[in-house]
Protein backbone atom coordinates (compact mmCIF):
# COMPACT_ATOMS: atom_id res chain seq x y z
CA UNK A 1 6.79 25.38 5.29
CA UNK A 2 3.49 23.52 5.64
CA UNK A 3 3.06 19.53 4.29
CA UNK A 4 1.25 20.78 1.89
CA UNK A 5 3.05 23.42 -0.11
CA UNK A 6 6.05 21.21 -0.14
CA UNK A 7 3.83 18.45 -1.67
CA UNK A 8 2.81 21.45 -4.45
CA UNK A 9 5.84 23.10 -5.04
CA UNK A 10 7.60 19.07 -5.60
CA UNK A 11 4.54 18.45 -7.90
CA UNK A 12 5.24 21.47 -9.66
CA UNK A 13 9.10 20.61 -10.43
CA UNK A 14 7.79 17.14 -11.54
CA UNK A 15 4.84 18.22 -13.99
CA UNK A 16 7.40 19.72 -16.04
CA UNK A 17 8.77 16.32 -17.62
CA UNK A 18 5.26 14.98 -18.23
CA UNK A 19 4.56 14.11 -21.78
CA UNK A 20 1.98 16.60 -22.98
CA UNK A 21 -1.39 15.97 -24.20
CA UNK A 22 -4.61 18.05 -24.75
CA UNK A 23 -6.20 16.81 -21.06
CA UNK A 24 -2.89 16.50 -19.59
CA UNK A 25 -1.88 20.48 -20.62
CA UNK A 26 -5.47 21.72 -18.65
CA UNK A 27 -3.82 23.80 -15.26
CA UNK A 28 -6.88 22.11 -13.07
CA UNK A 29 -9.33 19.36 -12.73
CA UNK A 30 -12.52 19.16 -11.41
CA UNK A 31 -12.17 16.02 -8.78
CA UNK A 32 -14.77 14.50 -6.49
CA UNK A 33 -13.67 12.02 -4.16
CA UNK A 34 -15.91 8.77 -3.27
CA UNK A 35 -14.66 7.07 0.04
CA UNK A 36 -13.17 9.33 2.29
CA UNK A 37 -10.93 6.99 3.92
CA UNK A 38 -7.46 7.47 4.99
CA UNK A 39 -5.93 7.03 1.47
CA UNK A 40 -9.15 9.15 0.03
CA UNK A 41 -9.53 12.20 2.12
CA UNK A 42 -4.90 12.17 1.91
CA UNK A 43 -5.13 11.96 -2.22
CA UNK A 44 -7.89 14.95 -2.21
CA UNK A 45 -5.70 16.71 -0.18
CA UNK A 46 -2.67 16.18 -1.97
CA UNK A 47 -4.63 17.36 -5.13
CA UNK A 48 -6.29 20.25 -3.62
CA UNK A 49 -2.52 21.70 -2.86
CA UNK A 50 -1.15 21.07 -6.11
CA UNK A 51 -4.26 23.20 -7.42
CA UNK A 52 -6.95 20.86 -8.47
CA UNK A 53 -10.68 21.82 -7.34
CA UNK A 54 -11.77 18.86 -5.35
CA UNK A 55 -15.61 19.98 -5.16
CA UNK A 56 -17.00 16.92 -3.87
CA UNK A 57 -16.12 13.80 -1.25
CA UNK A 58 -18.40 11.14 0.25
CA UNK A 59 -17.87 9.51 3.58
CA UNK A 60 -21.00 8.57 5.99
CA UNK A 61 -18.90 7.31 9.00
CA UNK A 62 -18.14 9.46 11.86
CA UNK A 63 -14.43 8.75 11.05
CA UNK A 64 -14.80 9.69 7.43
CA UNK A 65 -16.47 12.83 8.23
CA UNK A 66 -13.62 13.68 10.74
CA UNK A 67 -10.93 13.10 8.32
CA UNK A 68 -12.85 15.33 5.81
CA UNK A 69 -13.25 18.09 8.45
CA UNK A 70 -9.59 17.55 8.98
CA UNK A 71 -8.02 17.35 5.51
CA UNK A 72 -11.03 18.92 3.03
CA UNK A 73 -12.75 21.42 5.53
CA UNK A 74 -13.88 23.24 2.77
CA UNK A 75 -15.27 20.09 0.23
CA UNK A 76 -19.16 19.77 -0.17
CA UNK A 77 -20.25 16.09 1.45
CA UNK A 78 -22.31 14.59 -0.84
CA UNK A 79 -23.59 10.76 -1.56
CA UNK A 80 -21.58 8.77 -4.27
CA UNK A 81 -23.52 9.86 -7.07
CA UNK A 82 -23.44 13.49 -6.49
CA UNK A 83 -20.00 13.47 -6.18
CA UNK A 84 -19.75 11.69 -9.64
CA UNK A 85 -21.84 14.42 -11.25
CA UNK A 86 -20.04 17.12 -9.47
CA UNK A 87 -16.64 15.39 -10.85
CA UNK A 88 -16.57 16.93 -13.99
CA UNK A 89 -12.59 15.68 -14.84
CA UNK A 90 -11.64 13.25 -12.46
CA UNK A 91 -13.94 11.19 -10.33
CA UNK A 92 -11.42 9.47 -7.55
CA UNK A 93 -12.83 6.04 -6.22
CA UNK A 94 -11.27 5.01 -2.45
CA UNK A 95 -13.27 2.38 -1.22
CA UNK A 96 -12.52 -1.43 0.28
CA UNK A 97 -11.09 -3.58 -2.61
CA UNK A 98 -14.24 -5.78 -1.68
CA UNK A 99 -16.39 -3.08 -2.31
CA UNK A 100 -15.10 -1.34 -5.62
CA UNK A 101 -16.66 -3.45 -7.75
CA UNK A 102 -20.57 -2.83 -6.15
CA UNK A 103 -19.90 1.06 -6.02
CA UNK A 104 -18.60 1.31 -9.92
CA UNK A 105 -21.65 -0.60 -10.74
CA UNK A 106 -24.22 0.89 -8.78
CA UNK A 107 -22.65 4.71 -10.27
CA UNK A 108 -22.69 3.30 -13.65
CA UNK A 109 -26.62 2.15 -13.19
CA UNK A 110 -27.62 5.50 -11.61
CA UNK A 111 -26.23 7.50 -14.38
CA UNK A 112 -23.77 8.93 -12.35
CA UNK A 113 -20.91 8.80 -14.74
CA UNK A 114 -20.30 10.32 -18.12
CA UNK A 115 -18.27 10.32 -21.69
CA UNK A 116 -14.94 11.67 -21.53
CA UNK A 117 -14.36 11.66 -17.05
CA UNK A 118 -11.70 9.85 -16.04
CA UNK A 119 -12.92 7.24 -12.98
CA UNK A 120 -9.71 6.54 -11.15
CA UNK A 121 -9.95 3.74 -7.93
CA UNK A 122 -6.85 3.67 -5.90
CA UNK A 123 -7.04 -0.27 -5.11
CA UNK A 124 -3.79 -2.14 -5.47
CA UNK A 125 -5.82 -5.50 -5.88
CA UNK A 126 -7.72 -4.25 -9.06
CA UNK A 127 -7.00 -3.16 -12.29
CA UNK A 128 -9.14 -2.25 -15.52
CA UNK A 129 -11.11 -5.04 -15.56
CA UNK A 130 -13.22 -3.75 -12.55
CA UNK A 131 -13.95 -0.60 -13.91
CA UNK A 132 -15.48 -1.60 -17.18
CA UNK A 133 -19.20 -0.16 -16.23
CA UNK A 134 -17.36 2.84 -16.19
CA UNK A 135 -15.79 2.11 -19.18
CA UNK A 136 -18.89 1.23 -21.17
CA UNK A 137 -20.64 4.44 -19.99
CA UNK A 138 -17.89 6.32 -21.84
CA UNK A 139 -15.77 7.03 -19.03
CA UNK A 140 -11.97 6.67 -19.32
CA UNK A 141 -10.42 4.24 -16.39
CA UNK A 142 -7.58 4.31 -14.59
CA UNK A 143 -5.78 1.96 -11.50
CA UNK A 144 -4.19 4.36 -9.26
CA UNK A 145 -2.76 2.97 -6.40
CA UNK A 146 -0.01 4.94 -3.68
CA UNK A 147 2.52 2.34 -2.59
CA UNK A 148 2.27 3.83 1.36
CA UNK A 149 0.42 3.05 4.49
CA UNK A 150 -1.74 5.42 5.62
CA UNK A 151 -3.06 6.86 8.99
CA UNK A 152 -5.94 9.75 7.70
CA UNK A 153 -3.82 12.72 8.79
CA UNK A 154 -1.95 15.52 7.73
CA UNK A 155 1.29 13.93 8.69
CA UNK A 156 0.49 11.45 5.39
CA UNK A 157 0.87 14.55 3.17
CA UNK A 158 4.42 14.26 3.98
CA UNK A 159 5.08 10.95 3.18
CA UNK A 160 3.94 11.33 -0.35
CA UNK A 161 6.80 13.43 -1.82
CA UNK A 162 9.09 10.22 -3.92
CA UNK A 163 6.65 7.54 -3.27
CA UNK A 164 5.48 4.98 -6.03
CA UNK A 165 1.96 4.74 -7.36
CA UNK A 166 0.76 1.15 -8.89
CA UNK A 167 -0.76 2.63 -12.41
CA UNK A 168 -2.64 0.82 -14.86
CA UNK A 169 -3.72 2.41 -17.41
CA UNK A 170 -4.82 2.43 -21.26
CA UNK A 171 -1.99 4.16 -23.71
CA UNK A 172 -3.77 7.46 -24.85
CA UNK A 173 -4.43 7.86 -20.78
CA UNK A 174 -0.53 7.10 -19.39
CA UNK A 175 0.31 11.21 -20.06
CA UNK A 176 -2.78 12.44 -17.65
CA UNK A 177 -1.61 9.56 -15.30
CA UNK A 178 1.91 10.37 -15.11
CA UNK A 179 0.80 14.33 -14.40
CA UNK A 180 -1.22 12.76 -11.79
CA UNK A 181 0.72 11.16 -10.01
CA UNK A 182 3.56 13.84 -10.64
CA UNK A 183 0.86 16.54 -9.23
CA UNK A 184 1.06 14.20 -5.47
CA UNK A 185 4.54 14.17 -5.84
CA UNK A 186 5.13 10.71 -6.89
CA UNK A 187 6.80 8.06 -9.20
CA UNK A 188 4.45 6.39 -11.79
CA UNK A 189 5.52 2.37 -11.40
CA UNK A 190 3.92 0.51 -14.65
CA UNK A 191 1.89 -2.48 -13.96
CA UNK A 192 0.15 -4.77 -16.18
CA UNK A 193 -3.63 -5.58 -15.87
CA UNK A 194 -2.71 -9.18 -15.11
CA UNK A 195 -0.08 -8.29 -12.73
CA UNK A 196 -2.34 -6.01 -10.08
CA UNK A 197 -2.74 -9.39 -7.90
CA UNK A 198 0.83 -10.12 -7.39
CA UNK A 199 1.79 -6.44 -7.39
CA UNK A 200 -0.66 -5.78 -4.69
CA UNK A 201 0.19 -9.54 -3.02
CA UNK A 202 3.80 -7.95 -2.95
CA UNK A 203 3.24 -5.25 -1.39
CA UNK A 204 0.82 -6.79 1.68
CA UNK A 205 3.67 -9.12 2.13
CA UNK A 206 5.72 -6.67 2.64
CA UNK A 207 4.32 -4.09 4.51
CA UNK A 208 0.75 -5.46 6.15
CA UNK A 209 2.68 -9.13 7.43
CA UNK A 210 5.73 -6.89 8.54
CA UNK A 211 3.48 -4.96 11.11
CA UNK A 212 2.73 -8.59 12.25
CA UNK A 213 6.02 -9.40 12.34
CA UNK A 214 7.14 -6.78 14.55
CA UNK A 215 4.45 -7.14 17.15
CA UNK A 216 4.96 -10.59 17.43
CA UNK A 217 8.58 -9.88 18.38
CA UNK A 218 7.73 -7.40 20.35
CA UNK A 219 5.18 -9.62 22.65
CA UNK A 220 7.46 -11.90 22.70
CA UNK A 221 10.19 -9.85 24.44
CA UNK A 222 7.31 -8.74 26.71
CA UNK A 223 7.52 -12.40 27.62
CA UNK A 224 10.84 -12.32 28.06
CA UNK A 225 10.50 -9.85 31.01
CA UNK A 226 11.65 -6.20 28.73
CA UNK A 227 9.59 -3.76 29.81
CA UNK A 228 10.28 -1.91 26.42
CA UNK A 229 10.43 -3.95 23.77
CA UNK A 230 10.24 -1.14 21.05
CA UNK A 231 13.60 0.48 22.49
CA UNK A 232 15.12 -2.94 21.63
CA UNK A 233 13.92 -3.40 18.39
CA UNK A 234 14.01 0.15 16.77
CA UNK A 235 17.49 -0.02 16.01
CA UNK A 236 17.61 -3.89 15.22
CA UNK A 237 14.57 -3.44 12.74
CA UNK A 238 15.73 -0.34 11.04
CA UNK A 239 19.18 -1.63 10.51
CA UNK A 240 17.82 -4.88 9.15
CA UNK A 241 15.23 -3.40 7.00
CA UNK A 242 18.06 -0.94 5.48
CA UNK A 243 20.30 -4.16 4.62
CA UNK A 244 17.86 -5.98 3.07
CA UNK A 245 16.90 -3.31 0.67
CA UNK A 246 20.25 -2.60 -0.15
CA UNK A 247 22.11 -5.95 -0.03
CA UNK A 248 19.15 -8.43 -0.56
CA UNK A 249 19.68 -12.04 0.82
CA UNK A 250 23.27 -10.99 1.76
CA UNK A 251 21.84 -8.96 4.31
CA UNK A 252 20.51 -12.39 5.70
CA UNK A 253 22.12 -12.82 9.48
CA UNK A 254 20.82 -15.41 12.60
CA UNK A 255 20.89 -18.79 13.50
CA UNK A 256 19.13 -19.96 9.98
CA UNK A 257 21.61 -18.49 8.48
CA UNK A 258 24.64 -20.16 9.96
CA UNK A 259 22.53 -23.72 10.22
CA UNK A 260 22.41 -23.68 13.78
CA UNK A 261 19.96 -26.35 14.08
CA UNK A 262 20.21 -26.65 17.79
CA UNK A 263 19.64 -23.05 18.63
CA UNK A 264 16.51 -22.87 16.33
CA UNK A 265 14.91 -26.16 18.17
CA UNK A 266 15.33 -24.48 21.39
CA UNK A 267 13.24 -21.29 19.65
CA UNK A 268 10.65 -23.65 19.04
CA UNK A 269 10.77 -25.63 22.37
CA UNK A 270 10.33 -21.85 23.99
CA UNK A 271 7.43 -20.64 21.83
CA UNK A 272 5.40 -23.81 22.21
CA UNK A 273 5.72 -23.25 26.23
CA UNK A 274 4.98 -20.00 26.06
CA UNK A 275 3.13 -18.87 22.61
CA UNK A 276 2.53 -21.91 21.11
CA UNK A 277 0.21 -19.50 18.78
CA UNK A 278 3.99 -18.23 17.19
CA UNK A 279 5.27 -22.05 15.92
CA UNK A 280 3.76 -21.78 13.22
CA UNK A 281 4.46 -18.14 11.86
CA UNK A 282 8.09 -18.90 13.14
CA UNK A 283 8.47 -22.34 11.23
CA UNK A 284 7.11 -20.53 7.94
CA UNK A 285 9.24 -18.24 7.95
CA UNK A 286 12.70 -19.64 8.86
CA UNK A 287 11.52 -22.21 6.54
CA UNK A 288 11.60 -19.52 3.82
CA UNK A 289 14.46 -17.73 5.04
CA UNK A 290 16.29 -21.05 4.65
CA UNK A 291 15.58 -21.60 0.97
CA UNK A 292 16.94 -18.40 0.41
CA UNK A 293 20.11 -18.86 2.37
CA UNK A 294 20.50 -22.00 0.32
CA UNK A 295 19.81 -20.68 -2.94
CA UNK A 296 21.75 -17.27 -2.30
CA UNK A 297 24.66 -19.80 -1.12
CA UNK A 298 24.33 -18.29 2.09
CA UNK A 299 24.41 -21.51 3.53
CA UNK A 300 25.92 -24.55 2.18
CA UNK A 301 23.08 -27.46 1.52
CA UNK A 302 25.57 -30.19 3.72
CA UNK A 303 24.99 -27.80 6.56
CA UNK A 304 21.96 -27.16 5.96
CA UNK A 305 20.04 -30.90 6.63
CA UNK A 306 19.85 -30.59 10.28
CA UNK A 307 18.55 -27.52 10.44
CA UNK A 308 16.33 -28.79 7.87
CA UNK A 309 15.35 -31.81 9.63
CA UNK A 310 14.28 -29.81 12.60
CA UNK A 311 12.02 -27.48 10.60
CA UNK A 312 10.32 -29.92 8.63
CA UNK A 313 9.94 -32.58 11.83
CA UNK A 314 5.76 -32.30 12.95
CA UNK A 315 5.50 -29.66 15.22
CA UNK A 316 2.20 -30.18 15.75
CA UNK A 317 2.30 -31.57 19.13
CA UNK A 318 5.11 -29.49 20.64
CA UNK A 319 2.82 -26.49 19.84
CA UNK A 320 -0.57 -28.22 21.02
C-alpha cells in the first residue's frame, strides 16, 4: 500500500471524531500552497491524498520545482498571488519564519486574499499575531505547524501518520483545524499565541541541537581512530533517546551523573588538544545535565562540588 493511501485511509478513521461545523462538514477544500519547500510541497501532498484539490503551489528554486514535480506533478505553478486567488478555502503559507511576515503583507497589499479563506502558515515560531493583514482583509488565520523534520520526499508522507501539529487558532476556527490536521493524519497539540516562541524554542532544542549533538560525537570518534562511528552510536543513541522519553532524568547515566569529577577533566583536557572547538558545547551541557542530576536527586549535592568545581573553573585557556 502506497505512503499515501495509508496517510488517507488514517485521515479518514480520524475525521470521524472531529467536532462538526458548517466549513468543517464540506468533503473538500480548495488549497493553494505558497512555498514549496520540504514541509510545503509534503503538507500539499498529504492533503491531495486525503482528497483536498490542491490547485495551486509556488516555488521559483530549482529545488522547489523538483519537489513539486516530485510530490504535486499535477499542481499548476503559479506566483504567490495567483495561488492565493486560486485558493478558494485554504491558502497554505510555507515559507522561512524570517520571511512570513513580508509574504502575508505583500498578499494582503496585492489583493490577493479574501473574506471568509482560511490563510494557514506552518511556522512553529509564529502565531496569530503575524497574520493579522490577513486577518484585516477578512481572512480567517490559523498557526499550523507539523512537529517533524523534513527531507522534501515521499518517504515524509510516512512519517506523518500520529505526529503532533503546533495549532493556534481562534475558537469558531479549532473544528476546521482539528479536521485538518486529522485529514494529514495527525494530533492537534493546543498552543497559546504567547507560547509559539517557547513551543517552537522547544522543539529546535530538541531536535535541530540534537543533529548537532550527534555529529559532534560522531567526529569525535573519527578522532578517536573508528572508522564507523554511526555503527557505534546507533544503538547507544536510540537506547538513550528511548529512556529519556520514557523515564525522564532517571534515564540520566555517565560520569556527570555519578560525580566523577576526574574523568570529566580528562574529557576536557582531550577536547582542548584535539577539538578545542567542542569545550564549550561539552561544558554547557554537562553543566546542564548536572543541575538536573542534582535536582532529580540523581546525584547528591556533597558529591557533586568537585565535579562542580571543575566545570565552572575558566576553561578558556585550556581550549585556546
Amino acid at each position: 500500500m502506497s505512503a499515501p493511501l495509508r496517510t488517507h485511509q488514517a485521515a479518514r478513521r480520524r475525521t470521524a471524531t472531529v467536532p462538526a461545523s458548517p466549513v468543517a462538514t464540506r468533503s473538500l477544500f480548495t488549497v493553494g500552497v505558497i512555498g514549496a519547500g520540504r514541509v510545503g510541497a509534503t503538507l500539499g501532498a498529504a492533503l491531495a491524498a486525503a482528497g483536498h484539490r490542491v490547485v495551486a503551489a509556488s516555488g521559483m528554486s530549482g529545488a522547489s520545482q523538483a519537489r513539486l514535480a516530485l510530490l504535486l506533478p499535477a499542481v499548476s505553478r503559479r506566483s504567490a498571488a495567483s495561488v492565493a486567488l486560486a485558493a478558494t478555502d485554504l491558502l497554505l503559507i510555507a515559507v522561512p519564519d524570517d520571511a512570513l511576515a513580508g509574504v502575508i503583507a505583500d498578499l494582503a497589499a496585492d489583493g490577493a486574499l479574501r473574506p471568509g479563506q482560511v490563510v494557514a502558515h506552518t511556522s512553529g515560531a509564529h502565531g496569530l499575531a503575524v497574520l493579522a493583514p490577513a486577518a484585516a482583509a477578512g481572512a480567517r488565520p490559523l498557526a499550523l505547524h507539523p512537529a517533524m523534520t523534513f527531507t522534501g520526499t515521499p518517504d515524509d508522507l510516512d512519517r506523518l501518520p500520529g505526529i503532533s501539529y503546533g495549532v493556534t487558532a481562534p475558537a469558531e476556527l479549532r473544528p476546521l483545524a482539528a479536521r485538518l490536521v486529522a485529514d494529514l493524519g495527525g494530533v492537534p497539540e493546543w498552543i497559546g499565541e504567547a507560547d509559539r516562541g517557547l513551543y517552537h524554542a522547544a522543539l529546535a532544542h530538541g531536535a535541530n541541537h540534537l543533529v548537532t549533538l550527534v555529529n559532534e560525537a560522531a567526529d569525535r570518534l573519527r578522532d578517536a581512530g573508528v572508522g564507523q562511528p554511526e555503527k557505534v552510536l546507533a544503538p547507544l543513541l536510540r537506547a538513550a533517546l528511548e529512556n529519556a522519553l520514557r523515564l525522564g532524568d532517571d534515564a540520566l547515566t555517565g560520569p556527570v551523573s555519578r560525580g566523577d569529577a576526574g574523568t570529566v577533566a580528562r574529557h576536557l583536557t582531550r577536547l582542548a588538544d584535539t577539538a578545542p572547538e567542542s569545550v564549550a558545547p561539552y561544558l554547557a551541557l554537562a553543566r546542564r545535565t548536572a543541575d538536573r542530576a542534582v535536582a532529580a536527586g540523581r546525584l547528591r549535592p556533597a558529591d557533586a562540588a568537585q565535579l562542580l568545581d571543575v566545570l565552572y573553573r575558566d576553561h578558556t585557556e585550556v581550549a585556546a
